[in-house]
PDB file of N, CA and C in Angstrom:
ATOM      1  N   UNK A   1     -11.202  -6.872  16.277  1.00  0.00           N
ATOM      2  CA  UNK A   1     -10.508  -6.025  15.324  1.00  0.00           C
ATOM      3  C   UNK A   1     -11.495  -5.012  14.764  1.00  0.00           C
ATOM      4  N   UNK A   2     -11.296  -3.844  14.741  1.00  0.00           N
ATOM      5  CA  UNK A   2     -11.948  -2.678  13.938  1.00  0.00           C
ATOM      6  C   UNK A   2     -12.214  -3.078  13.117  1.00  0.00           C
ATOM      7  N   UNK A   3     -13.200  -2.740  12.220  1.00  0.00           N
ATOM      8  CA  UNK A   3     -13.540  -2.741  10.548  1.00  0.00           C
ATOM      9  C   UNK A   3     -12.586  -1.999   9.947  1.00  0.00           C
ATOM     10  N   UNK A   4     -12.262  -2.609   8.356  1.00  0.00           N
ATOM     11  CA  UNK A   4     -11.461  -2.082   7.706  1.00  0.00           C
ATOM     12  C   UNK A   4     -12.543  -1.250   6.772  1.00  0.00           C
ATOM     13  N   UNK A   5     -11.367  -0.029   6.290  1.00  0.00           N
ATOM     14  CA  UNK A   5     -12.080   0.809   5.129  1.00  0.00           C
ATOM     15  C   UNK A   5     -11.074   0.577   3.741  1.00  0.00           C
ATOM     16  N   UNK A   6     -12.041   1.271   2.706  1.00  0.00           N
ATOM     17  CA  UNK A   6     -11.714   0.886   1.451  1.00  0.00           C
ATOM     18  C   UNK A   6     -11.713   1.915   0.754  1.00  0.00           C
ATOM     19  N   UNK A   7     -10.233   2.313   0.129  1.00  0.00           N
ATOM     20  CA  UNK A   7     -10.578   3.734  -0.594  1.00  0.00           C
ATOM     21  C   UNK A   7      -9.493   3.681  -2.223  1.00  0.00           C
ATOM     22  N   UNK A   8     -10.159   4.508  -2.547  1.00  0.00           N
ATOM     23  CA  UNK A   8      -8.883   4.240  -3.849  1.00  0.00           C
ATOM     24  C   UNK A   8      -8.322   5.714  -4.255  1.00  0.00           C
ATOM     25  N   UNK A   9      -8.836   6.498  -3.730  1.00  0.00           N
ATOM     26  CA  UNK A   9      -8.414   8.271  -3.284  1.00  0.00           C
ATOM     27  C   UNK A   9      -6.942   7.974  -2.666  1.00  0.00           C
ATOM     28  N   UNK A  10      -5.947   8.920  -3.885  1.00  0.00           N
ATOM     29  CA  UNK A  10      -4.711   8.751  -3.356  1.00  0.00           C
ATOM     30  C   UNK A  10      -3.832   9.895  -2.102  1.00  0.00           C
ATOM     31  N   UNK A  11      -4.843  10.925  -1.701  1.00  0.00           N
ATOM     32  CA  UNK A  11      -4.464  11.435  -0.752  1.00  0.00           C
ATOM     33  C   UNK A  11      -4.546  10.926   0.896  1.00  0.00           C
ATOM     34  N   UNK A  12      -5.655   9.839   0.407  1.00  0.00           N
ATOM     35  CA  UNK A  12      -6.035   9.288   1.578  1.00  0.00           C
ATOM     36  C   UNK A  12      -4.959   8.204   1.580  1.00  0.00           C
ATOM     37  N   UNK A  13      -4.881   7.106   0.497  1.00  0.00           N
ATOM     38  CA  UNK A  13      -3.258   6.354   0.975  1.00  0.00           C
ATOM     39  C   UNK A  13      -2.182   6.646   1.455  1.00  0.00           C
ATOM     40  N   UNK A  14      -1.461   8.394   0.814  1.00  0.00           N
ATOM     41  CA  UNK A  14      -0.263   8.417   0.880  1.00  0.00           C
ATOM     42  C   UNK A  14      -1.038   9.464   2.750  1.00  0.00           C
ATOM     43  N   UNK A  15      -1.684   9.919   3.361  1.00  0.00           N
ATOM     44  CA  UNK A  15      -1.809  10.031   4.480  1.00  0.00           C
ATOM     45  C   UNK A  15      -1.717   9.306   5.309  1.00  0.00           C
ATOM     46  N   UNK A  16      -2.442   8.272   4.965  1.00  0.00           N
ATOM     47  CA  UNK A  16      -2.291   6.874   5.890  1.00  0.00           C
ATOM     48  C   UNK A  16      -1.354   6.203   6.160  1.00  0.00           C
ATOM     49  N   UNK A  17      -0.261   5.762   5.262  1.00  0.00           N
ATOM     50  CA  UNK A  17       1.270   5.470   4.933  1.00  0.00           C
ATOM     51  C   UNK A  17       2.133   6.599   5.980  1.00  0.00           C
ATOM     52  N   UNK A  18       2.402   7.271   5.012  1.00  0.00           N
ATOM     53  CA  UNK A  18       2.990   8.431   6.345  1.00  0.00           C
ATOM     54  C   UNK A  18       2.654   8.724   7.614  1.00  0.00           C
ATOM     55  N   UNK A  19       1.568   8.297   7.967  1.00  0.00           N
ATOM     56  CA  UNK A  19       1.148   8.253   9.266  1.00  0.00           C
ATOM     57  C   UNK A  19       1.858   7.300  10.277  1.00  0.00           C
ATOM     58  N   UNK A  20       2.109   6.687   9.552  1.00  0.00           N
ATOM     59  CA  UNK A  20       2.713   5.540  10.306  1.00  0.00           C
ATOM     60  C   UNK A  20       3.628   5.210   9.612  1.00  0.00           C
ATOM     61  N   UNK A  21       4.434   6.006   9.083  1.00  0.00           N
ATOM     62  CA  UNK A  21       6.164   5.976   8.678  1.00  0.00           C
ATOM     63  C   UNK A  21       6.549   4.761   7.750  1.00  0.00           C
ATOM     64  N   UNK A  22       5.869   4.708   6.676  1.00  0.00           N
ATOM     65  CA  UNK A  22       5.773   3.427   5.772  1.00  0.00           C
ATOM     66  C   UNK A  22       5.899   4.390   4.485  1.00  0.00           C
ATOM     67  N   UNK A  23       6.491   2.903   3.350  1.00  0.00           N
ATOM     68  CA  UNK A  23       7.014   3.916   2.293  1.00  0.00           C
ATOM     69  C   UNK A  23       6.531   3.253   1.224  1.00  0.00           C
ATOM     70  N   UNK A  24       6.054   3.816   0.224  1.00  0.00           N
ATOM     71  CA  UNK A  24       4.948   3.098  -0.769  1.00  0.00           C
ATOM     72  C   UNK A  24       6.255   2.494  -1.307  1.00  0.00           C
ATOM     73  N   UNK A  25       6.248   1.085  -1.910  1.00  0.00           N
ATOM     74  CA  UNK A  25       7.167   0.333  -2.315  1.00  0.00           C
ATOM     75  C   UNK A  25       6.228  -0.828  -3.864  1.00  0.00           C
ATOM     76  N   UNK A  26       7.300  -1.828  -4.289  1.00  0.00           N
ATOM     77  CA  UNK A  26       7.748  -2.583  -5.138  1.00  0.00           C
ATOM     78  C   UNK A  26       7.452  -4.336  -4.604  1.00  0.00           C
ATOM     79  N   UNK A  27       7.066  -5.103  -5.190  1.00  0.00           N
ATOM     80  CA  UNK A  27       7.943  -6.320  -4.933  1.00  0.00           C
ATOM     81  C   UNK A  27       8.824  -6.070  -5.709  1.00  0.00           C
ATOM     82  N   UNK A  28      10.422  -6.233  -5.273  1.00  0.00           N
ATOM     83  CA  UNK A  28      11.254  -6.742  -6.171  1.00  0.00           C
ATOM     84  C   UNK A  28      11.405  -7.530  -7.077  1.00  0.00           C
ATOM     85  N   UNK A  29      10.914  -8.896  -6.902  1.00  0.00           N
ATOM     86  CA  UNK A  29      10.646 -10.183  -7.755  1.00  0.00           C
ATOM     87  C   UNK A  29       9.927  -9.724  -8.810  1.00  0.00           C
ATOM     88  N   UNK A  30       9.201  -8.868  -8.837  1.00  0.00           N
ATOM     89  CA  UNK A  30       8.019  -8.940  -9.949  1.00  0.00           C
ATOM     90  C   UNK A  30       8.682  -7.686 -11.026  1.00  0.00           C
ATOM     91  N   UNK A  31       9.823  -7.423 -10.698  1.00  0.00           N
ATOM     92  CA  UNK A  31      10.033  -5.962 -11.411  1.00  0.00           C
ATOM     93  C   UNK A  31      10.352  -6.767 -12.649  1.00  0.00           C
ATOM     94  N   UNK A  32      10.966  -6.119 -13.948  1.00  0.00           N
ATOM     95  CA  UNK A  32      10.854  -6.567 -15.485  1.00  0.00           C
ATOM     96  C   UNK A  32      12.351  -5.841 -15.895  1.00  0.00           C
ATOM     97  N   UNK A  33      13.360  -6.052 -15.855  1.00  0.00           N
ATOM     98  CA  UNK A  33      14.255  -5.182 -16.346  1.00  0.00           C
ATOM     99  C   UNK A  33      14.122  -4.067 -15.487  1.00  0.00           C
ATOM    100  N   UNK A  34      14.236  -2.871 -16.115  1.00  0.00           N
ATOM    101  CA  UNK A  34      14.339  -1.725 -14.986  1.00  0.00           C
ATOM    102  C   UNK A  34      13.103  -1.415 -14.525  1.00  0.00           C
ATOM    103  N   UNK A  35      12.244  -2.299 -14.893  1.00  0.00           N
ATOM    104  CA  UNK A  35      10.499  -0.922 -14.648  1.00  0.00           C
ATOM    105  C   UNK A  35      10.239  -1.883 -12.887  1.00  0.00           C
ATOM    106  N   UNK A  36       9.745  -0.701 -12.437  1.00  0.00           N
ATOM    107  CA  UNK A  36       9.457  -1.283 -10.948  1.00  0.00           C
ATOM    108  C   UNK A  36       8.209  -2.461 -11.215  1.00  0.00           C
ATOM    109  N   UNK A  37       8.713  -3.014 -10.072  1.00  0.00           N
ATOM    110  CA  UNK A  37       7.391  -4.469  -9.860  1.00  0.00           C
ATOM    111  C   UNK A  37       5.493  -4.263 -10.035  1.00  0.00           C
ATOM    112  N   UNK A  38       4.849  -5.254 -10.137  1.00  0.00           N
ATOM    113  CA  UNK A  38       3.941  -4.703 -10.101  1.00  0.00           C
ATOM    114  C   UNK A  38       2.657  -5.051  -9.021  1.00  0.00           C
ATOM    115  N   UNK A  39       3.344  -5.762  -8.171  1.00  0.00           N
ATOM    116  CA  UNK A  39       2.783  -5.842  -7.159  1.00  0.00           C
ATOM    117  C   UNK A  39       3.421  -4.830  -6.073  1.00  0.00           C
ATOM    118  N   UNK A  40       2.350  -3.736  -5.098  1.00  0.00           N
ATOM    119  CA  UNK A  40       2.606  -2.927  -4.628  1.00  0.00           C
ATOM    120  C   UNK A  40       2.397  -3.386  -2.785  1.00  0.00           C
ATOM    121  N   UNK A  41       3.490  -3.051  -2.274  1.00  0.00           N
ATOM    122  CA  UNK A  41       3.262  -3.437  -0.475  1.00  0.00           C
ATOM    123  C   UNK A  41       3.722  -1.879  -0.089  1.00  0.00           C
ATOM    124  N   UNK A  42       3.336  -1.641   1.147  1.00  0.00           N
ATOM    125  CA  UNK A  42       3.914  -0.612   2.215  1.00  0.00           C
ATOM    126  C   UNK A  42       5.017  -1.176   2.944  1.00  0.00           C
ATOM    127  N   UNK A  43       6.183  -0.666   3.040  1.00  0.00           N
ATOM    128  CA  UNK A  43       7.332  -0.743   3.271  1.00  0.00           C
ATOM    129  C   UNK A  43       7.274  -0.032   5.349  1.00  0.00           C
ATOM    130  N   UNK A  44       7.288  -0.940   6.073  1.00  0.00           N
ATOM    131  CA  UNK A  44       7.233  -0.048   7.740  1.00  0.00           C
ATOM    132  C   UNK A  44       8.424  -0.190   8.004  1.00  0.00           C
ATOM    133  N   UNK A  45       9.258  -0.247   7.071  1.00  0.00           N
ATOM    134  CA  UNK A  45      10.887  -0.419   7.193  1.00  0.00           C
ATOM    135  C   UNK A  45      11.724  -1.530   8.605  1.00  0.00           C
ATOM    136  N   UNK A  46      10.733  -2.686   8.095  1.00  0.00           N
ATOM    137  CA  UNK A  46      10.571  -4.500   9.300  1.00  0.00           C
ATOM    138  C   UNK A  46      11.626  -4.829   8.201  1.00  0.00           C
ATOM    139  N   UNK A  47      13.113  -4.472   7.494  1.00  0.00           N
ATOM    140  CA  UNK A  47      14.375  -5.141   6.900  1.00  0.00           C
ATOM    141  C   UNK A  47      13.444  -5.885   6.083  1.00  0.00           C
ATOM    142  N   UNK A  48      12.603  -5.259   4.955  1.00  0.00           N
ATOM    143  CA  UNK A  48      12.011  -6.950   4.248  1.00  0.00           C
ATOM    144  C   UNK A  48      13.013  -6.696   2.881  1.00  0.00           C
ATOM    145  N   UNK A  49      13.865  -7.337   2.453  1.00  0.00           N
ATOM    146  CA  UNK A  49      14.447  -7.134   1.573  1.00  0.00           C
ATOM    147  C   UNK A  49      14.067  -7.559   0.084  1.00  0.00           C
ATOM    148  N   UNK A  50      12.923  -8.105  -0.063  1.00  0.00           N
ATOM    149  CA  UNK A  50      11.697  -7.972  -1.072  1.00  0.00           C
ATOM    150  C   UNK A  50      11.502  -6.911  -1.979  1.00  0.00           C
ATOM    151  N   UNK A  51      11.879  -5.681  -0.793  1.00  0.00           N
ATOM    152  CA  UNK A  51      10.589  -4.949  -1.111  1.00  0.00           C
ATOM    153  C   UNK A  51      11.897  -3.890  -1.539  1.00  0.00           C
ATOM    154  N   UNK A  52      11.624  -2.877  -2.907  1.00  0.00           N
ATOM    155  CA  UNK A  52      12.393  -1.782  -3.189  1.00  0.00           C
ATOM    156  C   UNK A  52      11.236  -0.589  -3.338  1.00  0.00           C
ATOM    157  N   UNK A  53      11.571   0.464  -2.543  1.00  0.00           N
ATOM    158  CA  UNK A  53      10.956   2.270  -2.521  1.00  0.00           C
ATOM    159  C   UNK A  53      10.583   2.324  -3.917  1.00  0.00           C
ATOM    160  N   UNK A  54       9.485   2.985  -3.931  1.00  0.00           N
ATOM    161  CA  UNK A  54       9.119   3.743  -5.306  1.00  0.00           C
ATOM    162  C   UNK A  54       8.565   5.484  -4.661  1.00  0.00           C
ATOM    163  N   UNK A  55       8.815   5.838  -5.789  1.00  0.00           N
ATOM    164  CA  UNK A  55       8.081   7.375  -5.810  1.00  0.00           C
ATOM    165  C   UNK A  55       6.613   7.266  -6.045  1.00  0.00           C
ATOM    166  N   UNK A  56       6.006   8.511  -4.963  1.00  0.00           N
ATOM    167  CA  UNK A  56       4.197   7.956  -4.821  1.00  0.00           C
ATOM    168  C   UNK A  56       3.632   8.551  -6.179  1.00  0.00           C
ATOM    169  N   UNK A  57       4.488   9.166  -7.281  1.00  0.00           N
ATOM    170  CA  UNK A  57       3.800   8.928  -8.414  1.00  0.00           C
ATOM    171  C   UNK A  57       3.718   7.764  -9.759  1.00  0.00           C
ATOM    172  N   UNK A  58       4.917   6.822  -8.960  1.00  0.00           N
ATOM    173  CA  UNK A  58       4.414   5.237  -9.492  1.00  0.00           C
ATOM    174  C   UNK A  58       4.224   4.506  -8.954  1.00  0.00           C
ATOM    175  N   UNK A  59       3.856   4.925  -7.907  1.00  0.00           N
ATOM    176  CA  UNK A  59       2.834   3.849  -6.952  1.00  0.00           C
ATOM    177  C   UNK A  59       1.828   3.804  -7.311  1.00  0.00           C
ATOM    178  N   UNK A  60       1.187   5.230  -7.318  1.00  0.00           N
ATOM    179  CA  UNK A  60      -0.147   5.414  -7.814  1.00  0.00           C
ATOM    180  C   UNK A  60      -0.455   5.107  -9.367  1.00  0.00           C
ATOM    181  N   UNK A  61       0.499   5.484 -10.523  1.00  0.00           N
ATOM    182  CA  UNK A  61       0.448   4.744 -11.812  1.00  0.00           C
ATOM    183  C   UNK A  61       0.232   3.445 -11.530  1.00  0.00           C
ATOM    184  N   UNK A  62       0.857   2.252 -11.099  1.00  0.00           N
ATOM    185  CA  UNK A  62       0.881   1.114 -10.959  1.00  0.00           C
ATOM    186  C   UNK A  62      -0.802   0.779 -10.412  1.00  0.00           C
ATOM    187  N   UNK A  63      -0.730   1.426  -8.904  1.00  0.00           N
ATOM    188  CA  UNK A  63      -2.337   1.517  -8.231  1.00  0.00           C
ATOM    189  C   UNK A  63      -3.484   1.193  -9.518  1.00  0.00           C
ATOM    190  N   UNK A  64      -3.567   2.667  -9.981  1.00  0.00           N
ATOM    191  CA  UNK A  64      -4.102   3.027 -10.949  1.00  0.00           C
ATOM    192  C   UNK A  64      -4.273   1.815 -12.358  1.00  0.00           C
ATOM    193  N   UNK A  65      -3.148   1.233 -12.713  1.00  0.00           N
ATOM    194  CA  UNK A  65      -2.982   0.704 -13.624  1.00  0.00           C
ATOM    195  C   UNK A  65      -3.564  -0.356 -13.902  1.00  0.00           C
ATOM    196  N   UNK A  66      -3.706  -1.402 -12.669  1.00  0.00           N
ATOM    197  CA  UNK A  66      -3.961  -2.320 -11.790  1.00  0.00           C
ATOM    198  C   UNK A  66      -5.537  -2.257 -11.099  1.00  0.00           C
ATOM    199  N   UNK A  67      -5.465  -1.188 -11.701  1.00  0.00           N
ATOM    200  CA  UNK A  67      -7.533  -1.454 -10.715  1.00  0.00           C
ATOM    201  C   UNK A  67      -7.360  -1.975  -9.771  1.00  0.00           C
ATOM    202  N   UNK A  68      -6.755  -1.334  -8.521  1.00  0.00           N
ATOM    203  CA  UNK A  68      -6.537  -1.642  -7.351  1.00  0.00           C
ATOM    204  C   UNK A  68      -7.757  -0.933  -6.317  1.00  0.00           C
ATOM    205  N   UNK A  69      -7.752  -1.073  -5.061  1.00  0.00           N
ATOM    206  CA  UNK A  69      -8.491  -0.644  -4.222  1.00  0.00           C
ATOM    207  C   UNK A  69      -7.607  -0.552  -2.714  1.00  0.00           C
ATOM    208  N   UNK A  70      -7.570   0.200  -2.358  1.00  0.00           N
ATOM    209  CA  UNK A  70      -6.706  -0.219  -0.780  1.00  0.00           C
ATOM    210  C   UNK A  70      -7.398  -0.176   0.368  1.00  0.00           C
ATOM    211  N   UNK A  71      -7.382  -1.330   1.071  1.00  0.00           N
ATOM    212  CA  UNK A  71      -8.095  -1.563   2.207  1.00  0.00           C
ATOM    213  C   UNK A  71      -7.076  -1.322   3.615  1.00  0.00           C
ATOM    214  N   UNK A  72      -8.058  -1.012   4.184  1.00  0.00           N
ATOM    215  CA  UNK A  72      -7.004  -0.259   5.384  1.00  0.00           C
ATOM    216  C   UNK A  72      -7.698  -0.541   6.759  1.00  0.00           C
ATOM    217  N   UNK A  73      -6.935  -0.406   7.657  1.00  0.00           N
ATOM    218  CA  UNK A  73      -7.661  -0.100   9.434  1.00  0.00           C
ATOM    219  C   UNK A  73      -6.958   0.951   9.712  1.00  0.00           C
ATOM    220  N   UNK A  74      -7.739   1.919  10.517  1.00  0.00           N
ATOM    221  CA  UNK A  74      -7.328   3.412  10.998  1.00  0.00           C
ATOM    222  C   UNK A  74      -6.485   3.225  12.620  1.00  0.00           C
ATOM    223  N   UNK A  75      -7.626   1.794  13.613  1.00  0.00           N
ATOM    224  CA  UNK A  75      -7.451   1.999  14.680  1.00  0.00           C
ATOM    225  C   UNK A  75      -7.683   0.265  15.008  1.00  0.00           C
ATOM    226  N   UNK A  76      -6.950  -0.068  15.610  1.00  0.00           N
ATOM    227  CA  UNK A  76      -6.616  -1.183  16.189  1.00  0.00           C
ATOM    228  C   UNK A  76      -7.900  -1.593  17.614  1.00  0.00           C
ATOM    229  N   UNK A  77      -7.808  -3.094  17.612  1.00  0.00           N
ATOM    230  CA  UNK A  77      -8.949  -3.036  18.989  1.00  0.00           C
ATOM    231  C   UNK A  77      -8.274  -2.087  20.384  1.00  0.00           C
ATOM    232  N   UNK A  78      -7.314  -1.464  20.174  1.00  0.00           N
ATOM    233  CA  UNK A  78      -6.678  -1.195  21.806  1.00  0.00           C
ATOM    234  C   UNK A  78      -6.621   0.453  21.459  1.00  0.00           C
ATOM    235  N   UNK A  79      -7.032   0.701  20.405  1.00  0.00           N
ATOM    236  CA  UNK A  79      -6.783   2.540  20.154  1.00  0.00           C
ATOM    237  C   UNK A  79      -5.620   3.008  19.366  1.00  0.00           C
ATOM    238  N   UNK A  80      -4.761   2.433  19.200  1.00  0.00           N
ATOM    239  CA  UNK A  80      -3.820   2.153  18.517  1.00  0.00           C
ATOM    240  C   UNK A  80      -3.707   2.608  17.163  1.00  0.00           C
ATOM    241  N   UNK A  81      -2.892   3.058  16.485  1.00  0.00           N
ATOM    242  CA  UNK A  81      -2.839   3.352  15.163  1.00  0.00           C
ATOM    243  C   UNK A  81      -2.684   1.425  14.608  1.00  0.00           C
ATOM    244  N   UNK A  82      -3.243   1.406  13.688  1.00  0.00           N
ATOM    245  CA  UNK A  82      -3.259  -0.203  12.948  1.00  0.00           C
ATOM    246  C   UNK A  82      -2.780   0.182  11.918  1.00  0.00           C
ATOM    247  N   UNK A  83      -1.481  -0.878  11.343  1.00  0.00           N
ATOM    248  CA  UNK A  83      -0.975  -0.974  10.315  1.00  0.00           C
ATOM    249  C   UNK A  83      -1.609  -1.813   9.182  1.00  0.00           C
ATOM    250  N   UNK A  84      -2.818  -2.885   9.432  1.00  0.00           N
ATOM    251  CA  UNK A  84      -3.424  -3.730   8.654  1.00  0.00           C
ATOM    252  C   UNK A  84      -3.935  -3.057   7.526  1.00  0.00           C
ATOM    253  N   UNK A  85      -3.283  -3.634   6.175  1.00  0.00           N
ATOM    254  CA  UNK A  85      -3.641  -2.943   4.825  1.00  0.00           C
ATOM    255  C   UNK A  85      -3.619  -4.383   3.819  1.00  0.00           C
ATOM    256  N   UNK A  86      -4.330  -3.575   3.032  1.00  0.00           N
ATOM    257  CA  UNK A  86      -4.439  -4.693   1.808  1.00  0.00           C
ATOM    258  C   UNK A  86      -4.227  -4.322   0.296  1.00  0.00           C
ATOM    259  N   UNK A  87      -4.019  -4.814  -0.626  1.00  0.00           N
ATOM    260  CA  UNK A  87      -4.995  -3.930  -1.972  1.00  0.00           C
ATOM    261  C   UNK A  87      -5.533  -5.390  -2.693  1.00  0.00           C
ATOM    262  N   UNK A  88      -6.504  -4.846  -2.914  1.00  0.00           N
ATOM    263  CA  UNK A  88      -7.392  -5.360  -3.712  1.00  0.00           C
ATOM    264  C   UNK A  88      -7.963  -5.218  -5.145  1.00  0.00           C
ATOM    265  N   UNK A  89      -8.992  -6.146  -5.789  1.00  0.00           N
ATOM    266  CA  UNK A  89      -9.792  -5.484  -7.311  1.00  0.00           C
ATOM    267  C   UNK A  89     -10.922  -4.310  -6.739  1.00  0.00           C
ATOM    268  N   UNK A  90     -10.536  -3.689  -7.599  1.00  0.00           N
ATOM    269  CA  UNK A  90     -11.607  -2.430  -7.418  1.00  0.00           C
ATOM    270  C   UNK A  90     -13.018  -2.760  -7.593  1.00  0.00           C
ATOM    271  N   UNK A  91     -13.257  -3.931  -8.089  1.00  0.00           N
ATOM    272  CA  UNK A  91     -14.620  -4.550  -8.827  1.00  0.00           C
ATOM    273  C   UNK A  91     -14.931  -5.445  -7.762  1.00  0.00           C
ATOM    274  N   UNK A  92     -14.284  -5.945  -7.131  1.00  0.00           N
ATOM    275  CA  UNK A  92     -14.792  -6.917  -5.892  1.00  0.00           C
ATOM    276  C   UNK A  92     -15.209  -6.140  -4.563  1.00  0.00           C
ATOM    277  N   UNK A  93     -16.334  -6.424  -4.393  1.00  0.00           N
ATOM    278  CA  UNK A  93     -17.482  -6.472  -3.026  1.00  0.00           C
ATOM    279  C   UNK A  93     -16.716  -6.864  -1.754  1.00  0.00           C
TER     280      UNK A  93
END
């Protein structure tokens, strides 16, 4: 497997996402009344019914909010665009 990278630059998420036709999203479960969830996944639209769309300017509030970090792979062992993502603490090594 490629090495993953780690960025918290939000032009570089919402590039990466769209690259591969994924939609910054929600857990559902975690939402509070109306305010979206606060755990954040990429949506590759695999029917997860978990997961509800957000707009990438509360994705990134939430991101942001959350001292997140997003870990990513660009390229798969075969050349491949790789969907493998994560988020993480911004403070962890």
């Amino acid at each position: 497997m490629s090495e993953a990278e780690r960025t918290t630059d939000h032009d570089t998420i919402r590039k990466w996402v769209e690259d591969r036709d994924g939609t910054p999203s929600v857990v559902e479960a975690t939402a509070d009344n109306d305010q979206p969830g606060a755990l954040l996944r990429i949506d590759f639209r695999e029917l997860d019914e978990g997961l509800r769309p957000v707009e990438w300017d509360e994705f990134f509030r939430i991101f942001d909010e959350n001292n997140l970090a997003f870990l990513y792979q660009d390229r798969g062992d075969g050349g491949g665009l790789s969907r493998f993502n994560k988020f993480v603490d911004r403070n962890q090594s």
